[in-house]
N, C-alpha and C. Protein backbone atom coordinates (compact mmCIF):
# COMPACT_ATOMS: atom_id res chain seq x y z
N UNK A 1 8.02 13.00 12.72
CA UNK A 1 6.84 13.42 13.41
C UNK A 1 6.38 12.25 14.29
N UNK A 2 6.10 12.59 15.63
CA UNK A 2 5.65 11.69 16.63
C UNK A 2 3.99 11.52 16.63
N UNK A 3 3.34 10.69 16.33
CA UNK A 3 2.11 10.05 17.08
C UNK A 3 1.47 9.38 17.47
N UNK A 4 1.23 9.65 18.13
CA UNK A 4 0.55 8.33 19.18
C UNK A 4 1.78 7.51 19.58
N UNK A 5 3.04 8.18 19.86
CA UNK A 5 4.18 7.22 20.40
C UNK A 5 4.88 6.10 19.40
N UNK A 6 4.23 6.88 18.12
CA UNK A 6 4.78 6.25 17.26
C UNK A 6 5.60 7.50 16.13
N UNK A 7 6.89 6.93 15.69
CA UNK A 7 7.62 8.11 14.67
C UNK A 7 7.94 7.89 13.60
N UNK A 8 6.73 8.41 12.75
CA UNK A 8 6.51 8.51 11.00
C UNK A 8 7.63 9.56 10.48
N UNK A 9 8.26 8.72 9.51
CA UNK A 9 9.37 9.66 8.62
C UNK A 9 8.75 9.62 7.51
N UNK A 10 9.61 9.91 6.93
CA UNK A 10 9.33 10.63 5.26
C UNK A 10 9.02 9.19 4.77
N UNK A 11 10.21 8.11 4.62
CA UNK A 11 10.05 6.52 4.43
C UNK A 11 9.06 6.10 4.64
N UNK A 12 8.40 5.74 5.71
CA UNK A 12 7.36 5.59 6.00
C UNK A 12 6.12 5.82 5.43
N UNK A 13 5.88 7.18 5.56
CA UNK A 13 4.66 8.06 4.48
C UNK A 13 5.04 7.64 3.15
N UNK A 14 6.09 7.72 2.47
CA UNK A 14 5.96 7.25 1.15
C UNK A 14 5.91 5.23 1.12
N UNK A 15 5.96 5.00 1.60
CA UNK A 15 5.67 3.56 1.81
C UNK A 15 4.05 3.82 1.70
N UNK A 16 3.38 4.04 2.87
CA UNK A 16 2.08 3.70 2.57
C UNK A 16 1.86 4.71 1.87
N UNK A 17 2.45 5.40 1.29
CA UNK A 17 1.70 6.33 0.07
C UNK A 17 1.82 5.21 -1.59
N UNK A 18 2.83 4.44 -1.70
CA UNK A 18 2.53 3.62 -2.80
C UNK A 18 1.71 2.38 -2.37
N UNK A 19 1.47 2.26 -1.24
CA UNK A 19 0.37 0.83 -0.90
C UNK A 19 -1.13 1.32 -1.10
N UNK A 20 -1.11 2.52 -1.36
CA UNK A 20 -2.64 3.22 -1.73
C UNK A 20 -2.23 3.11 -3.32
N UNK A 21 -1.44 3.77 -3.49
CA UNK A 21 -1.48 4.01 -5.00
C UNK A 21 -1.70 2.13 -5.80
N UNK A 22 -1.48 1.52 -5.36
CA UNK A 22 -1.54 0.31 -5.48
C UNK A 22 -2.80 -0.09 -5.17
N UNK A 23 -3.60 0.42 -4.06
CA UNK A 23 -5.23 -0.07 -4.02
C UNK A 23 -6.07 0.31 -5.06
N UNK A 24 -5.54 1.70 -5.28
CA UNK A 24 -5.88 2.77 -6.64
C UNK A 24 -6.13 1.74 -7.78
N UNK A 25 -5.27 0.72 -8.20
CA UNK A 25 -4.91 -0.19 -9.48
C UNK A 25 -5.35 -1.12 -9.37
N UNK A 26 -5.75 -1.86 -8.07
CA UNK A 26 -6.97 -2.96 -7.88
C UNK A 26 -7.76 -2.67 -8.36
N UNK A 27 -8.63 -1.17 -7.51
CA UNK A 27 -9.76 -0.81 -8.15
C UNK A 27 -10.20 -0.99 -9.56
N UNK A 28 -9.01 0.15 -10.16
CA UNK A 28 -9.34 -0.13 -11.34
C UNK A 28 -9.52 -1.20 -12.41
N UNK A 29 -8.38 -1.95 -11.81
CA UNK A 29 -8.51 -3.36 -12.76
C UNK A 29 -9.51 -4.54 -12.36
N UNK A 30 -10.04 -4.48 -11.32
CA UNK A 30 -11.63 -5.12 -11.13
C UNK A 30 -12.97 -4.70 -11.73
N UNK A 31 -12.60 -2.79 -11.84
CA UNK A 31 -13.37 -2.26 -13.02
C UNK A 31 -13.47 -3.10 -14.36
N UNK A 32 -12.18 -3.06 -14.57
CA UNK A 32 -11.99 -3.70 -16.08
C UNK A 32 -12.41 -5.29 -16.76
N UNK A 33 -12.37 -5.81 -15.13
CA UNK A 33 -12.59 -7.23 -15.09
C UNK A 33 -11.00 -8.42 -15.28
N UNK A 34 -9.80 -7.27 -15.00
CA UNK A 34 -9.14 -8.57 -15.07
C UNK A 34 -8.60 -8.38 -13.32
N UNK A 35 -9.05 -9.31 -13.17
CA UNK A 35 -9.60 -10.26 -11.76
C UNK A 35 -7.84 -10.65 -11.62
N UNK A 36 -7.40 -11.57 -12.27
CA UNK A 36 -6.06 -11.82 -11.88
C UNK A 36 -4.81 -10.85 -11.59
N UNK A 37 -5.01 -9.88 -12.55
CA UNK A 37 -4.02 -8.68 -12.30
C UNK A 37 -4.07 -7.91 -11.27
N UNK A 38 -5.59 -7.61 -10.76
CA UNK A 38 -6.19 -7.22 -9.51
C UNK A 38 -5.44 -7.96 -8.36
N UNK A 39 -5.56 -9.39 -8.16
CA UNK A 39 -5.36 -9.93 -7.00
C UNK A 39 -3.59 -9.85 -6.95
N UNK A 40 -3.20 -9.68 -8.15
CA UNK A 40 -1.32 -9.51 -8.34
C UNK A 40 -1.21 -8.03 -7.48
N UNK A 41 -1.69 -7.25 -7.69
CA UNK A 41 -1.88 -6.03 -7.40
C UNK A 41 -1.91 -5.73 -5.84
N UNK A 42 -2.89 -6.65 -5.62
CA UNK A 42 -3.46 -6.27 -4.14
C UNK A 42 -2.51 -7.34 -3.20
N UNK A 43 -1.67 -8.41 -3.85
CA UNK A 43 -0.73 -8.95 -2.83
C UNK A 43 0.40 -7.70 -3.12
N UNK A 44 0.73 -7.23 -3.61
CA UNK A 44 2.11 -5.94 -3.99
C UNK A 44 1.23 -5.01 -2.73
N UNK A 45 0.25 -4.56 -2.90
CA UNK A 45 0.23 -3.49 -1.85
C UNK A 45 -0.12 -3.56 -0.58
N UNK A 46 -0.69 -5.20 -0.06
CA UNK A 46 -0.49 -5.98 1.15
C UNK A 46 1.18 -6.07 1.68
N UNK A 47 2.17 -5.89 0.54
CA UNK A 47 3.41 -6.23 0.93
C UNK A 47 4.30 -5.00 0.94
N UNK A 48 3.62 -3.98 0.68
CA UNK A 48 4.28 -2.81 0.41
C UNK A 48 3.47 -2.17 1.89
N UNK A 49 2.53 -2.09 2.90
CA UNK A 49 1.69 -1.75 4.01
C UNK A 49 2.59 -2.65 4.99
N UNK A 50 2.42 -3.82 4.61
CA UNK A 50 3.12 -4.73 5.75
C UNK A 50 4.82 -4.41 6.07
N UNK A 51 5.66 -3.70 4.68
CA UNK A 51 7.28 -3.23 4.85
C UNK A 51 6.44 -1.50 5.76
N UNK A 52 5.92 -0.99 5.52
CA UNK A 52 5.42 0.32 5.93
C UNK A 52 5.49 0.27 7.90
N UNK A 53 4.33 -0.45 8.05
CA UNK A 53 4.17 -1.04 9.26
C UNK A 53 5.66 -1.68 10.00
N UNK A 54 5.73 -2.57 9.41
CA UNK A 54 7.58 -3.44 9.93
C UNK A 54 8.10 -2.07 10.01
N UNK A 55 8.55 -1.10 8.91
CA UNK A 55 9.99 0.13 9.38
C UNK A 55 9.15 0.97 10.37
N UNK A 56 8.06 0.63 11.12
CA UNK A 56 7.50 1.63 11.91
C UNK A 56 8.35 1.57 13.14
């Protein structure tokens, strides 16, 4: 699918579909208070957006 001159595949969408699911688990674990697992978390789905973006 083309937009905006840009062409999203399936790869793609599931890429940033686990870099959410991954913000999902920050959330929660800042809920919880462990702060370190959070920030483990949120570099995995900074790096899982940033491969998303790059195969664009």
């Amino acid at each position: 699918m083309e937009v905006g001159g840009v062409e999203f595949t399936y790869g793609n969408v599931a890429v940033f579909a686990v870099a959410l699911f991954l913000l999902a688990g920050v959330y929660s674990f800042v809920k919880q208070g462990l702060k370190i697992a959070a920030l483990v978390v949120l570099v995995l789905a900074g790096l899982a957006f940033a491969g998303g973006v790059m195969w664009l």
